[in-house]
Protein backbone atom coordinates (compact mmCIF):
# COMPACT_ATOMS: atom_id res chain seq x y z
CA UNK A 1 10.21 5.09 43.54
CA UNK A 2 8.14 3.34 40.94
CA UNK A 3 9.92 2.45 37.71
CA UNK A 4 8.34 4.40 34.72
CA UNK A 5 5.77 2.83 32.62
CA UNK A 6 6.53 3.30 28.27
CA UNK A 7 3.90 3.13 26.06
CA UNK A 8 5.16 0.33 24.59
CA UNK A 9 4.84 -1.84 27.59
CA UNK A 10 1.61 -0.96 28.08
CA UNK A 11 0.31 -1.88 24.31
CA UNK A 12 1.88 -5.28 25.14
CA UNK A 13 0.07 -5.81 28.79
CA UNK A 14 -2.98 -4.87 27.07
CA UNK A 15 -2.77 -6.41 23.27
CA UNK A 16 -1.53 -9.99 22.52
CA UNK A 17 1.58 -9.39 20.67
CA UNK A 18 -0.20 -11.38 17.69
CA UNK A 19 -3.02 -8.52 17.65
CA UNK A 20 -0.31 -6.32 17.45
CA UNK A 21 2.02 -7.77 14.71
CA UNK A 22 -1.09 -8.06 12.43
CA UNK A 23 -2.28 -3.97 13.04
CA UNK A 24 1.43 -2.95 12.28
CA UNK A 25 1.29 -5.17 9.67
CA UNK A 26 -2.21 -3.87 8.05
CA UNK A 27 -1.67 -0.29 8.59
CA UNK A 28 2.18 -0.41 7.52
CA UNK A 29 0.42 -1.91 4.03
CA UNK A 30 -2.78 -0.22 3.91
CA UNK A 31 -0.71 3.32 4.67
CA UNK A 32 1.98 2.55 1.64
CA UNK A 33 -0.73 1.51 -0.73
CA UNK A 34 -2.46 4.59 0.07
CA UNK A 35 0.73 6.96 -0.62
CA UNK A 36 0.82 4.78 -3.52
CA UNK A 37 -2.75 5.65 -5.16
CA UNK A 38 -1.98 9.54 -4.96
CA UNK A 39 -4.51 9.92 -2.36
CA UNK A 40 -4.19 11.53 0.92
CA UNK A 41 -3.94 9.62 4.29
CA UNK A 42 -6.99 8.34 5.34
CA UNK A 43 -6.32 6.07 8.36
CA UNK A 44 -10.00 6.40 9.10
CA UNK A 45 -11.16 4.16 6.31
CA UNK A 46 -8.44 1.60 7.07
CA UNK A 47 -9.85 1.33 11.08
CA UNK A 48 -13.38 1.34 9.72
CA UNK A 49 -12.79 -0.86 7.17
CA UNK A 50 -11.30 -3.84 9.68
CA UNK A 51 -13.32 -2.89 12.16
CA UNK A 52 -11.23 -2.25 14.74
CA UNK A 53 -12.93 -0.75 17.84
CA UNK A 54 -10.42 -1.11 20.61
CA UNK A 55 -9.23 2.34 20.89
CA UNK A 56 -5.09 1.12 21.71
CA UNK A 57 -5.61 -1.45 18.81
CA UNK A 58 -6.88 1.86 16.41
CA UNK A 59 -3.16 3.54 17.85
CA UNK A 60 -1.47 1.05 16.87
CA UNK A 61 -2.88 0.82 13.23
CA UNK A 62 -2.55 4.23 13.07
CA UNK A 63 1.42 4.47 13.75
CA UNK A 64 1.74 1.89 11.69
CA UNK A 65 -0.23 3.79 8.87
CA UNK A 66 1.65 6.48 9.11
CA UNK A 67 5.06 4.58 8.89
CA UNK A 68 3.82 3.35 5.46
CA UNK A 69 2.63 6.13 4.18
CA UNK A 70 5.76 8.18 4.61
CA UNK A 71 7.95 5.09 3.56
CA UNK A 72 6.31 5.32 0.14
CA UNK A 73 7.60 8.42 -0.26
CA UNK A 74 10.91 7.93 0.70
CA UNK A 75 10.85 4.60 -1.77
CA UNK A 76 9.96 7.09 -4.56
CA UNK A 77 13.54 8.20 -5.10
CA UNK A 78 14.45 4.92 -6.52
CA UNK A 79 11.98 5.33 -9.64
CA UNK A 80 14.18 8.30 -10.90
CA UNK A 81 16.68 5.89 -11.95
CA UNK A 82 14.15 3.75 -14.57
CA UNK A 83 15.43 3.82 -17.65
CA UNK A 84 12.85 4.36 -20.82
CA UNK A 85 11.50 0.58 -21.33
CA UNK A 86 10.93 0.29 -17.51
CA UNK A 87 8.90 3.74 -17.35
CA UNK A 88 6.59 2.09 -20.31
CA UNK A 89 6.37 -1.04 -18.47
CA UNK A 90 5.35 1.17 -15.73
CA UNK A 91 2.56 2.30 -17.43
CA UNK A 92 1.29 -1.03 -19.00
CA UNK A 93 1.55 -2.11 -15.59
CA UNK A 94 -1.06 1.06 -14.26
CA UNK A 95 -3.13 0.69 -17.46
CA UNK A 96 -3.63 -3.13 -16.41
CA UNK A 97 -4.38 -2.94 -13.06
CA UNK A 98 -6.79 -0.04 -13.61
CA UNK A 99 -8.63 -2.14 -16.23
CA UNK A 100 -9.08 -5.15 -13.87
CA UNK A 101 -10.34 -3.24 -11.48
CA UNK A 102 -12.57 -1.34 -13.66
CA UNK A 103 -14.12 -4.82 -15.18
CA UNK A 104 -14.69 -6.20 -11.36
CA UNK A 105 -11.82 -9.10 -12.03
CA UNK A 106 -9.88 -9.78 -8.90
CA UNK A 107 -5.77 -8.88 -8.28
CA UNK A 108 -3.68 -11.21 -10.87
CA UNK A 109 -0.98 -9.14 -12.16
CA UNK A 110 0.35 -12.37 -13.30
CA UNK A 111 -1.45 -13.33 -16.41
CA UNK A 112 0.62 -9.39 -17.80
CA UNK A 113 3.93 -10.54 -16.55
CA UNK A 114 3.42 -13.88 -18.56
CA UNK A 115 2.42 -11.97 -21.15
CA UNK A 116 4.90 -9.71 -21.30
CA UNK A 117 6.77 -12.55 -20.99
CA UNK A 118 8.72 -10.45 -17.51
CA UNK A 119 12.05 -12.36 -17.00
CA UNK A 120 13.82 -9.88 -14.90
CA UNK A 121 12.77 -9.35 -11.41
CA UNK A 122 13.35 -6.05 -11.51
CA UNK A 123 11.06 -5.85 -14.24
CA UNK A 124 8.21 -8.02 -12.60
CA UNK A 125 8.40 -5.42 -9.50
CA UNK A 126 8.02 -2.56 -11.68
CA UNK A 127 4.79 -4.31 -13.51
CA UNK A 128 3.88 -5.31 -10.07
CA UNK A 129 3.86 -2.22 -7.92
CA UNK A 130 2.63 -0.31 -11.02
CA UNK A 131 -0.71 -2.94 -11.76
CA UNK A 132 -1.02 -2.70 -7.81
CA UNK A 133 -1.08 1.68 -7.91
CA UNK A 134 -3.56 1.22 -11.23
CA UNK A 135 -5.82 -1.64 -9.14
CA UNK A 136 -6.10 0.87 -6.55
CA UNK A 137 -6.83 3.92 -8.46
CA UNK A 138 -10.13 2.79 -9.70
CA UNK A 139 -10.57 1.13 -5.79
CA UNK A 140 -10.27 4.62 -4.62
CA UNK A 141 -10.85 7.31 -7.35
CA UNK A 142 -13.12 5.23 -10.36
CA UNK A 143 -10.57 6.74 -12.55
CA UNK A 144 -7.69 5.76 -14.31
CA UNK A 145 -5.56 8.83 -14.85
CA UNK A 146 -2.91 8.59 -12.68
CA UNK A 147 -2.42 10.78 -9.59
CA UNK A 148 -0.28 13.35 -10.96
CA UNK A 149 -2.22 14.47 -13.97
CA UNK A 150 -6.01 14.64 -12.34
């Protein structure tokens, strides 16, 4: 009786394990950042975008999409807590990000933490992930009204 062959093993017969800690590493990003934006999934763009033809590599991207995607949303349940000031830093965070991407700068979200003068790390991740969702509005939409209100 042969012993039965998972998928798993085959991905790693087939794909360097390097190849494959880099796709689940892209697509786990690319996936949350997408969830992120507002937008729907799109793991399409993300294959096209790094070109990957292989069709096990474009599985494997693909799971790993997915798994970010629907982390972001379970993530989400810690923003109810934010107090006032953090939900305002919030937005200063989106309106920055947005407005970087909209002048063509590149991703520096730390010229508005200096600036802000961000001590608190749990303030710097707020600014952070909300310049990040604002960068990749405009990326994605050319607009700057957040996902919820468009």
């Amino acid at each position: 009786m042969e012993k039965p062959i998972f998928s798993g093993e085959i991905r790693s017969n087939i794909v360097s394990k390097e190849t494959i800690n880099s796709l689940e590493a892209q697509g786990f990003i690319d996936g949350y950042q997408r969830s992120k934006s507002g937008l729907a999934e799109f793991i399409e763009a993300g294959i096209q975008k790094r070109n990957i033809v292989e069709r096990i590599e474009q599985k494997i991207y693909a799971d790993a999409y997915l798994r970010g995607y629907l982390q972001f949303e379970i993530d989400l349940g810690e923003y109810i807590g934010m107090n006032q000031s953090e939900m305002y830093l919030q937005t200063i965070g989106f309106e920055d990000g947005c407005l970087t991407a909209k002048a063509g700068l590149n991703e520096f979200p730390e010229l508005g933490m200096n600036e802000l003068d961000l001590a608190e790390l749990r303030q710097q991740l707020i600014y952070i992930d909300a310049y990040q969702q604002g960068y990749d509005r405009w990326l994605f939409t050319n607009s700057c009204i957040p996902a919820p209100y468009n």
